[in-house]
PDB file of N, CA and C in Angstrom:
ATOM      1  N   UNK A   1       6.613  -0.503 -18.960  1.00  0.00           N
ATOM      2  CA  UNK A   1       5.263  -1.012 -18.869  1.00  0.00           C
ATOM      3  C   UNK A   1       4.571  -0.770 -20.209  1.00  0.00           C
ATOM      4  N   UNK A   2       4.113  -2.117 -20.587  1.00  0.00           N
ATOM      5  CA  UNK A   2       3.396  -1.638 -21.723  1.00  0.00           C
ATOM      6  C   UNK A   2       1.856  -1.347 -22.067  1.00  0.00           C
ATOM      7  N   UNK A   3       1.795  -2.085 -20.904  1.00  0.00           N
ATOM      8  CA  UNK A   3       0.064  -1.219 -21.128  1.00  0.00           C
ATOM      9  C   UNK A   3      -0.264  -0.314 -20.222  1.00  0.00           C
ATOM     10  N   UNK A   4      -1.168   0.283 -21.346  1.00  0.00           N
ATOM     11  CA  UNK A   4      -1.150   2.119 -21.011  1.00  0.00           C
ATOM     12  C   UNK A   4      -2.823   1.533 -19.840  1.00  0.00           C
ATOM     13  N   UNK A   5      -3.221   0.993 -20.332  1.00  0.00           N
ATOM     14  CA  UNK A   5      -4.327   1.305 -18.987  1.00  0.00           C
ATOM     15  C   UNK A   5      -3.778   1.185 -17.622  1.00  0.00           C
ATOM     16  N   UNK A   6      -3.041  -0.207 -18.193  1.00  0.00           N
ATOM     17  CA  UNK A   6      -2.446  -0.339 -16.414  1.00  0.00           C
ATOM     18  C   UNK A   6      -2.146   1.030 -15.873  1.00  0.00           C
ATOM     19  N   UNK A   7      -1.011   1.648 -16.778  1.00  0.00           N
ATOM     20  CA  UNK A   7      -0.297   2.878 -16.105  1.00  0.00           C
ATOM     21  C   UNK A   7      -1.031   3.914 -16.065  1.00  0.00           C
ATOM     22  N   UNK A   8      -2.331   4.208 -16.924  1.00  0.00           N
ATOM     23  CA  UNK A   8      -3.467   5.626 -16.063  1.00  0.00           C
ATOM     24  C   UNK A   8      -3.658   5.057 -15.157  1.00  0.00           C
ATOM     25  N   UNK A   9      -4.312   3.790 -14.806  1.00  0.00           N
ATOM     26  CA  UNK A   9      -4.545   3.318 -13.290  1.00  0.00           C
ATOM     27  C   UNK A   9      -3.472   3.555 -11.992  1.00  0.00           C
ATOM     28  N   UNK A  10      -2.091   3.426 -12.413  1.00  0.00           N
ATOM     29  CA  UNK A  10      -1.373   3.379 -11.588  1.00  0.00           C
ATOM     30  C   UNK A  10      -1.046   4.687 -11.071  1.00  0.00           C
ATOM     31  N   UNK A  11      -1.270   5.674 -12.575  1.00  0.00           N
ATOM     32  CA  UNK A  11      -0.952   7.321 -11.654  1.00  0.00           C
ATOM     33  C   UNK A  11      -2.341   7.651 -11.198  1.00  0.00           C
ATOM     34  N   UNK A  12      -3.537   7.110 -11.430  1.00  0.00           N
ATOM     35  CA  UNK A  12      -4.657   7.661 -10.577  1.00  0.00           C
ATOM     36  C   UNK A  12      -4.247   7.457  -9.834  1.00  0.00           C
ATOM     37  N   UNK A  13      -3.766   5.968  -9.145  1.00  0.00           N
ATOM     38  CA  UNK A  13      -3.911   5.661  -7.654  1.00  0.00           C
ATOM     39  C   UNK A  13      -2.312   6.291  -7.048  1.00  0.00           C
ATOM     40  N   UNK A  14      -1.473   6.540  -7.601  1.00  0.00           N
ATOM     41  CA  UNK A  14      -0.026   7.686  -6.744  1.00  0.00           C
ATOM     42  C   UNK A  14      -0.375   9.244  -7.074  1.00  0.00           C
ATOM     43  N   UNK A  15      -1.973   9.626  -7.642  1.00  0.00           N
ATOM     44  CA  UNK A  15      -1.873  10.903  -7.617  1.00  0.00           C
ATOM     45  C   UNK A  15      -1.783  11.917  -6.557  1.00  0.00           C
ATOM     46  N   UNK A  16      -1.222  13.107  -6.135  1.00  0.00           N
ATOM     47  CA  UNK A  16      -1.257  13.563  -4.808  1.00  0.00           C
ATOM     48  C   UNK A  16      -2.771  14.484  -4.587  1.00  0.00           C
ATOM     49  N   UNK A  17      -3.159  14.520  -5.299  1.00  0.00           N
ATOM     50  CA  UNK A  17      -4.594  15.450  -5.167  1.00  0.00           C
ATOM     51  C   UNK A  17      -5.629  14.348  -5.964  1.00  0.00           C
ATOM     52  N   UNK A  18      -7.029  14.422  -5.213  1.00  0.00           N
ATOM     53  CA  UNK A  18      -8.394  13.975  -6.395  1.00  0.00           C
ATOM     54  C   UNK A  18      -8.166  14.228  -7.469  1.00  0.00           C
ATOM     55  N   UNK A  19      -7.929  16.421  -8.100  1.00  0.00           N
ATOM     56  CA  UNK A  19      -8.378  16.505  -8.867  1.00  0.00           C
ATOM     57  C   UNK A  19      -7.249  16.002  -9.692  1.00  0.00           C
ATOM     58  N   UNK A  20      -6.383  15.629  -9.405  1.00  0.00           N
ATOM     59  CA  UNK A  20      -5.064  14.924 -10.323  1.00  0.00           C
ATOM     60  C   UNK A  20      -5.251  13.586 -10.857  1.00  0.00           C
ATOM     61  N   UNK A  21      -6.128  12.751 -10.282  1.00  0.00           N
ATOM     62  CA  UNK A  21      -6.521  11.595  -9.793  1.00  0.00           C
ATOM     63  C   UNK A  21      -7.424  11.594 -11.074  1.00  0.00           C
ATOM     64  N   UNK A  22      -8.424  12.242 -10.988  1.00  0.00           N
ATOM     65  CA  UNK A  22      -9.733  12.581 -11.836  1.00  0.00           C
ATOM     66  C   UNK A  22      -9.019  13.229 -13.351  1.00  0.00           C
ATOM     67  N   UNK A  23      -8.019  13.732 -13.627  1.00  0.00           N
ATOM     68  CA  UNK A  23      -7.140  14.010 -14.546  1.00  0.00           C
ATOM     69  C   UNK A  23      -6.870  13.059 -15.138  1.00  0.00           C
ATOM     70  N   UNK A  24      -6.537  11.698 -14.529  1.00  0.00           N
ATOM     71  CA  UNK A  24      -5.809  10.463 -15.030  1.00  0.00           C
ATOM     72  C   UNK A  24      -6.848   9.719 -15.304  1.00  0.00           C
ATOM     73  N   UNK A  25      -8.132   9.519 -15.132  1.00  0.00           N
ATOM     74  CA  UNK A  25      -9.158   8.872 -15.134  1.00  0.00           C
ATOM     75  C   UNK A  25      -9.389   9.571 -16.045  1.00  0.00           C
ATOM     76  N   UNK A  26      -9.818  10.766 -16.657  1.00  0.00           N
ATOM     77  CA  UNK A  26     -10.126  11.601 -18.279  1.00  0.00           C
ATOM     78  C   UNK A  26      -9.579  10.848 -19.051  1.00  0.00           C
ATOM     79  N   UNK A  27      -8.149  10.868 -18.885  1.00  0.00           N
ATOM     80  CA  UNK A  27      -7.544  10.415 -20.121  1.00  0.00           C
ATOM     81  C   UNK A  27      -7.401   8.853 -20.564  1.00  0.00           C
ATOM     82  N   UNK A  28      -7.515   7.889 -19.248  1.00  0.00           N
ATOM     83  CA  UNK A  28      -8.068   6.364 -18.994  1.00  0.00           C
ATOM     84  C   UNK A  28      -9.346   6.643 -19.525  1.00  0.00           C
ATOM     85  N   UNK A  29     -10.513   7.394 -19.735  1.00  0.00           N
ATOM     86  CA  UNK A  29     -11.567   7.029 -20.518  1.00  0.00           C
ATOM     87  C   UNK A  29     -11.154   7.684 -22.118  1.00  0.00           C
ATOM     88  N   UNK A  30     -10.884   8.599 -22.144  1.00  0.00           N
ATOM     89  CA  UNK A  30     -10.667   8.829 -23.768  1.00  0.00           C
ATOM     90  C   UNK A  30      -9.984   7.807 -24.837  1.00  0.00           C
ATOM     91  N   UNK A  31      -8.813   7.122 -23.970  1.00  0.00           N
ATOM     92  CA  UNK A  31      -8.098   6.006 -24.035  1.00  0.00           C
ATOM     93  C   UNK A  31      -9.350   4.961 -24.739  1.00  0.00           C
ATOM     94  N   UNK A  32      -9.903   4.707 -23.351  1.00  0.00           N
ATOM     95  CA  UNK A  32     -10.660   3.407 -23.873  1.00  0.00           C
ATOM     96  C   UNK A  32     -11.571   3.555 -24.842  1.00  0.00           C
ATOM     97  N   UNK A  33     -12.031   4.903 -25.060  1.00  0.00           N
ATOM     98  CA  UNK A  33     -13.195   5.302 -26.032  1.00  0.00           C
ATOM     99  C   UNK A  33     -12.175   5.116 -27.461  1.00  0.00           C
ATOM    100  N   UNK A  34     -11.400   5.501 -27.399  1.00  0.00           N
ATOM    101  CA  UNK A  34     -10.038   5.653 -29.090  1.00  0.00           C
ATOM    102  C   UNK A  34     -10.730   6.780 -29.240  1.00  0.00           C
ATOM    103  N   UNK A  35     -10.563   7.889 -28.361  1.00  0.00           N
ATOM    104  CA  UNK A  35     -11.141   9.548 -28.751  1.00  0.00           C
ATOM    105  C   UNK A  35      -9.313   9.851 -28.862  1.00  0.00           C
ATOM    106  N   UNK A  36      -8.898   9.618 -29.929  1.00  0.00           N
ATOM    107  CA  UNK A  36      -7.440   9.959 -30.159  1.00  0.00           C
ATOM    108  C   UNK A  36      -7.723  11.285 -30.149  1.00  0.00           C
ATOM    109  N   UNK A  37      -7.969  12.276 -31.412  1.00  0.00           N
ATOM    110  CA  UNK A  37      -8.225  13.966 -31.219  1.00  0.00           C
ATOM    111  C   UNK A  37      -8.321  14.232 -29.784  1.00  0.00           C
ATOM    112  N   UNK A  38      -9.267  13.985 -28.800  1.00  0.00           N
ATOM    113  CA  UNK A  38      -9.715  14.379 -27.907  1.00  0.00           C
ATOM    114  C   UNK A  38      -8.696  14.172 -26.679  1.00  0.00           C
ATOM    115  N   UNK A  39      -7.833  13.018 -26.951  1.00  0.00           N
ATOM    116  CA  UNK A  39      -7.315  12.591 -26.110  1.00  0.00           C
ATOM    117  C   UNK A  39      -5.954  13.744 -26.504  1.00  0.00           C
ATOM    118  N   UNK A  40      -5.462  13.853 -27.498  1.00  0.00           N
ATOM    119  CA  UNK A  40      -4.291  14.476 -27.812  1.00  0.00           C
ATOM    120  C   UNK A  40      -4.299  16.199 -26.931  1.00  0.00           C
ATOM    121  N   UNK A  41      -5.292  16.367 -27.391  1.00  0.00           N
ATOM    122  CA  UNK A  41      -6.173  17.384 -26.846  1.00  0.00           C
ATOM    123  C   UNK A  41      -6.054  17.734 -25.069  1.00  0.00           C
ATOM    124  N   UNK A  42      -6.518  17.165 -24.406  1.00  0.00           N
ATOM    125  CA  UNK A  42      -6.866  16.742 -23.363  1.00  0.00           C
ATOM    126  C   UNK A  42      -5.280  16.900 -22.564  1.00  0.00           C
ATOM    127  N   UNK A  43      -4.288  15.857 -23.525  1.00  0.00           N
ATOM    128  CA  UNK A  43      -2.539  15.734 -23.041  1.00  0.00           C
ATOM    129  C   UNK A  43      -1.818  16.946 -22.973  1.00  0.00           C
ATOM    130  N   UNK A  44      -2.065  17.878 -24.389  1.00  0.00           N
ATOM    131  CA  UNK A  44      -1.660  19.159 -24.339  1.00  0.00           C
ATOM    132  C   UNK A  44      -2.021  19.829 -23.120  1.00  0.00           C
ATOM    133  N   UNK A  45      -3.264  20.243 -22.619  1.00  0.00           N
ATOM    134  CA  UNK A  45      -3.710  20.691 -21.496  1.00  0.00           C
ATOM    135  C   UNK A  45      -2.655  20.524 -20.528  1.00  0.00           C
ATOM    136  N   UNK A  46      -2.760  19.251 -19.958  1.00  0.00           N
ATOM    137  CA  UNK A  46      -2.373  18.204 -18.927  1.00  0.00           C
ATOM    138  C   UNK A  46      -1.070  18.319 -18.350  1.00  0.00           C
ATOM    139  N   UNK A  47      -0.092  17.877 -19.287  1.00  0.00           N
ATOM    140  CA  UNK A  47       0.929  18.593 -19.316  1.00  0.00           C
ATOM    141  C   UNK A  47       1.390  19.657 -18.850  1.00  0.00           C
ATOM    142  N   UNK A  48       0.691  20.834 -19.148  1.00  0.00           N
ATOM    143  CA  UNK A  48       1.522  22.038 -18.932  1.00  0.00           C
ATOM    144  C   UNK A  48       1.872  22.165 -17.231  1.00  0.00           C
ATOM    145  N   UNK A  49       0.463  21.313 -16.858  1.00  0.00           N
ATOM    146  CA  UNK A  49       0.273  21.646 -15.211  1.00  0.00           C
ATOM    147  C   UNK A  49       1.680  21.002 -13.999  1.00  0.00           C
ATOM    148  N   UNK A  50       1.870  22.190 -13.109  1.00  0.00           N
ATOM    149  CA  UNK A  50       3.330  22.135 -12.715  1.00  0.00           C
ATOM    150  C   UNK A  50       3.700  20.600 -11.943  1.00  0.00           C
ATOM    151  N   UNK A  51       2.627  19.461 -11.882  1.00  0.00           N
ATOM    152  CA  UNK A  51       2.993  18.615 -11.691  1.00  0.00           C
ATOM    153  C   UNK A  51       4.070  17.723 -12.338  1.00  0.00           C
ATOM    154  N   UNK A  52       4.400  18.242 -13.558  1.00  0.00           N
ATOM    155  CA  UNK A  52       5.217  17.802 -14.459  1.00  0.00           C
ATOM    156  C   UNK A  52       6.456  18.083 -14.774  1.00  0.00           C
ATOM    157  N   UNK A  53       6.541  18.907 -13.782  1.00  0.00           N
ATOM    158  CA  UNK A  53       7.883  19.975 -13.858  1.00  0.00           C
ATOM    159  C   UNK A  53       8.976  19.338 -13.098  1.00  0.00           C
ATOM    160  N   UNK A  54       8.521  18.517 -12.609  1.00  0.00           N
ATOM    161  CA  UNK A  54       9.716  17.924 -11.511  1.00  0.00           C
ATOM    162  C   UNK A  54       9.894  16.353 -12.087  1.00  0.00           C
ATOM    163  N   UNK A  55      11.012  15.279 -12.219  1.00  0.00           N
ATOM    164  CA  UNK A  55      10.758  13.700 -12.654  1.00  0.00           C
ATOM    165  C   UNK A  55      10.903  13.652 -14.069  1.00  0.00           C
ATOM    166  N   UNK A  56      10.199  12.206 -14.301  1.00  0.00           N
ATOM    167  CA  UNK A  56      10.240  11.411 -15.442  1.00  0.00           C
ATOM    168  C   UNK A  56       8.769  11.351 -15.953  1.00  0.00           C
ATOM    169  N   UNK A  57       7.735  11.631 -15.105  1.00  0.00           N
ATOM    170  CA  UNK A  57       6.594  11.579 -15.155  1.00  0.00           C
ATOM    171  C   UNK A  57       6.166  12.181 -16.849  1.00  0.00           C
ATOM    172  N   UNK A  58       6.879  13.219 -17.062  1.00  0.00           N
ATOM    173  CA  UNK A  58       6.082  13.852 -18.717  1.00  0.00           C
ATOM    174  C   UNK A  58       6.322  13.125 -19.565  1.00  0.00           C
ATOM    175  N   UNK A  59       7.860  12.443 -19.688  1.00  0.00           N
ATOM    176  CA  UNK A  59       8.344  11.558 -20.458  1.00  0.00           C
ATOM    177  C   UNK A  59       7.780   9.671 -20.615  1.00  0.00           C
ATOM    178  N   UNK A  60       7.153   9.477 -19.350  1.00  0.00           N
ATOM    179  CA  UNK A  60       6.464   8.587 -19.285  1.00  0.00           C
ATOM    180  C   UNK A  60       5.168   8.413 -20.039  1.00  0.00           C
ATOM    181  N   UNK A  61       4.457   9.273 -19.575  1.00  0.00           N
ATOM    182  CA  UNK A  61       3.223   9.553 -20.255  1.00  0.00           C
ATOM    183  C   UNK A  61       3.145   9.636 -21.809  1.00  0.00           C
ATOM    184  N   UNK A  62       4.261  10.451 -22.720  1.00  0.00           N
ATOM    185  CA  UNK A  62       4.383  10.610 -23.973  1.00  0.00           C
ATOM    186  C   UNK A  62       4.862   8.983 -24.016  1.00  0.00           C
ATOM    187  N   UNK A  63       5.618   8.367 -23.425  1.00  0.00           N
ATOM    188  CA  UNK A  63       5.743   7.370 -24.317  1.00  0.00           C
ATOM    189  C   UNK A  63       4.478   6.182 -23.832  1.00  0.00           C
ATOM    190  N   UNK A  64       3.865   6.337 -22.640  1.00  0.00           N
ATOM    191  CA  UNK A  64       3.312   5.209 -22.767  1.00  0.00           C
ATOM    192  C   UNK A  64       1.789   5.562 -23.485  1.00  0.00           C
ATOM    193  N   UNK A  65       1.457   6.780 -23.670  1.00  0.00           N
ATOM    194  CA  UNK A  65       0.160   6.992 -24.475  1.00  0.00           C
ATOM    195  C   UNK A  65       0.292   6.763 -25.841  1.00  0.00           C
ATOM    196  N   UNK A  66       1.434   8.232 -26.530  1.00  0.00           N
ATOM    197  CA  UNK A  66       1.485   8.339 -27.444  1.00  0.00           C
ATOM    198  C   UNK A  66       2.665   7.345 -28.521  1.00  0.00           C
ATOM    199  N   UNK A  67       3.769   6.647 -27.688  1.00  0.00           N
ATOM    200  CA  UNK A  67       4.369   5.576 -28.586  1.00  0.00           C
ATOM    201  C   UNK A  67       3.456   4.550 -28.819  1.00  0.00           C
ATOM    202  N   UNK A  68       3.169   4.115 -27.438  1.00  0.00           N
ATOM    203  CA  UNK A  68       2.353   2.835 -27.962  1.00  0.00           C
ATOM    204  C   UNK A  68       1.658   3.031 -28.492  1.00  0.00           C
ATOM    205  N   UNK A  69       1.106   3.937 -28.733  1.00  0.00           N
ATOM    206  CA  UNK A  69      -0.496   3.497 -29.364  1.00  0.00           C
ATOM    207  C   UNK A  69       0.001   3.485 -30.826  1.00  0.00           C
ATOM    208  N   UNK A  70       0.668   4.197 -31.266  1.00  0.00           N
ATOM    209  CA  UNK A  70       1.285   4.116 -32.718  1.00  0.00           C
ATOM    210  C   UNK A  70       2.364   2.720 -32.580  1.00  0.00           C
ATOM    211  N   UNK A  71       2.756   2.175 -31.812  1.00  0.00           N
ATOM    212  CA  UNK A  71       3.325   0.800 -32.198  1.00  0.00           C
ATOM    213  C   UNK A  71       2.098  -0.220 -32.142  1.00  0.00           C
ATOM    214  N   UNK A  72       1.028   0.477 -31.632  1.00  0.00           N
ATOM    215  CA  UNK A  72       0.133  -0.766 -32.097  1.00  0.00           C
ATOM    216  C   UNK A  72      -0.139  -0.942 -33.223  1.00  0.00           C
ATOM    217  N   UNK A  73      -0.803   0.320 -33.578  1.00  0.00           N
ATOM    218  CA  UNK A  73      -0.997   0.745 -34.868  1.00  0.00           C
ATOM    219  C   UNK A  73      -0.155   0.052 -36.222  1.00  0.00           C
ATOM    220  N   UNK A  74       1.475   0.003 -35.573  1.00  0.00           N
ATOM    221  CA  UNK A  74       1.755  -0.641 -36.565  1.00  0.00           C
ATOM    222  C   UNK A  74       2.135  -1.833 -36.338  1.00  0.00           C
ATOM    223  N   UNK A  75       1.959  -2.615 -35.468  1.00  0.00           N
ATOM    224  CA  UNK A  75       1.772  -3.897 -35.613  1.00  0.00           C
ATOM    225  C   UNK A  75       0.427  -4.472 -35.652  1.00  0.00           C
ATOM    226  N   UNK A  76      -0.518  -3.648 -35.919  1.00  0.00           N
ATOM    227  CA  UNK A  76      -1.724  -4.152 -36.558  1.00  0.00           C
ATOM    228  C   UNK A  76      -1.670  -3.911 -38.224  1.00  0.00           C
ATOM    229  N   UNK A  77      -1.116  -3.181 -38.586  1.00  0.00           N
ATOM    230  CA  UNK A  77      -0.724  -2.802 -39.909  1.00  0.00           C
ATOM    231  C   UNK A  77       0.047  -4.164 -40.575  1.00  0.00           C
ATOM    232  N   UNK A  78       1.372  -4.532 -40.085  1.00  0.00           N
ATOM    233  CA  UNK A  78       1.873  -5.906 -40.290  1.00  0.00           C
ATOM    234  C   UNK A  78       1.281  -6.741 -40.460  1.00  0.00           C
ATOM    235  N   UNK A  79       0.316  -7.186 -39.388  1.00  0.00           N
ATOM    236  CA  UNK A  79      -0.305  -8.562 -39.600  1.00  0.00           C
ATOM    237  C   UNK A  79      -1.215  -8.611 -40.576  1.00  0.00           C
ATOM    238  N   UNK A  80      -1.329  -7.327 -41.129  1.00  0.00           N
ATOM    239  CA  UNK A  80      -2.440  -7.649 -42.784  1.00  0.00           C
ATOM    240  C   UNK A  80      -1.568  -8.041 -44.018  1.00  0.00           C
ATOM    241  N   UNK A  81      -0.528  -7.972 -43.562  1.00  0.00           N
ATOM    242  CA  UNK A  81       0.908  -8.345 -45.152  1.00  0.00           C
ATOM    243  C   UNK A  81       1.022  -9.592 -44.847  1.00  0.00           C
TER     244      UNK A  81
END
């Protein structure tokens, strides 16, 4: 999946708790704000919590936050050459 909003939306709505829910919605607004620091920030936290300990779920998240947003990055970079 390549867009990352879709997929905060999609783990808000399979989160097993609110406050997990409300976790994924933080980082769906930092997202949309481009609070990159804040957001990086925010992931470190996020992470550690034992929801992550089990699955594919950590590995998801790193790539659909933090790859894409740097493959955008550089395919916005391209289209100025």
């Amino acid at each position: 999946m390549k867009d990352v909003i879709g997929y905060l939306k999609q783990q808000q709505s399979k989160s097993p708790t609110p406050e997990m829910a409300s976790e994924w919605h933080s980082l769906e607004d930092l997202y949309n704000r481009k609070l990159w620091h804040q957001l990086t920030l925010k992931l470190t936290v996020f992470v550690l919590d034992p929801y992550f300990s089990k699955g594919d779920t950590l590995i998801q998240v790193q790539y659909q936050i933090r790859i894409q947003q740097h493959l955008h990055t550089l395919e916005m970079c391209c289209e100025t050459f």
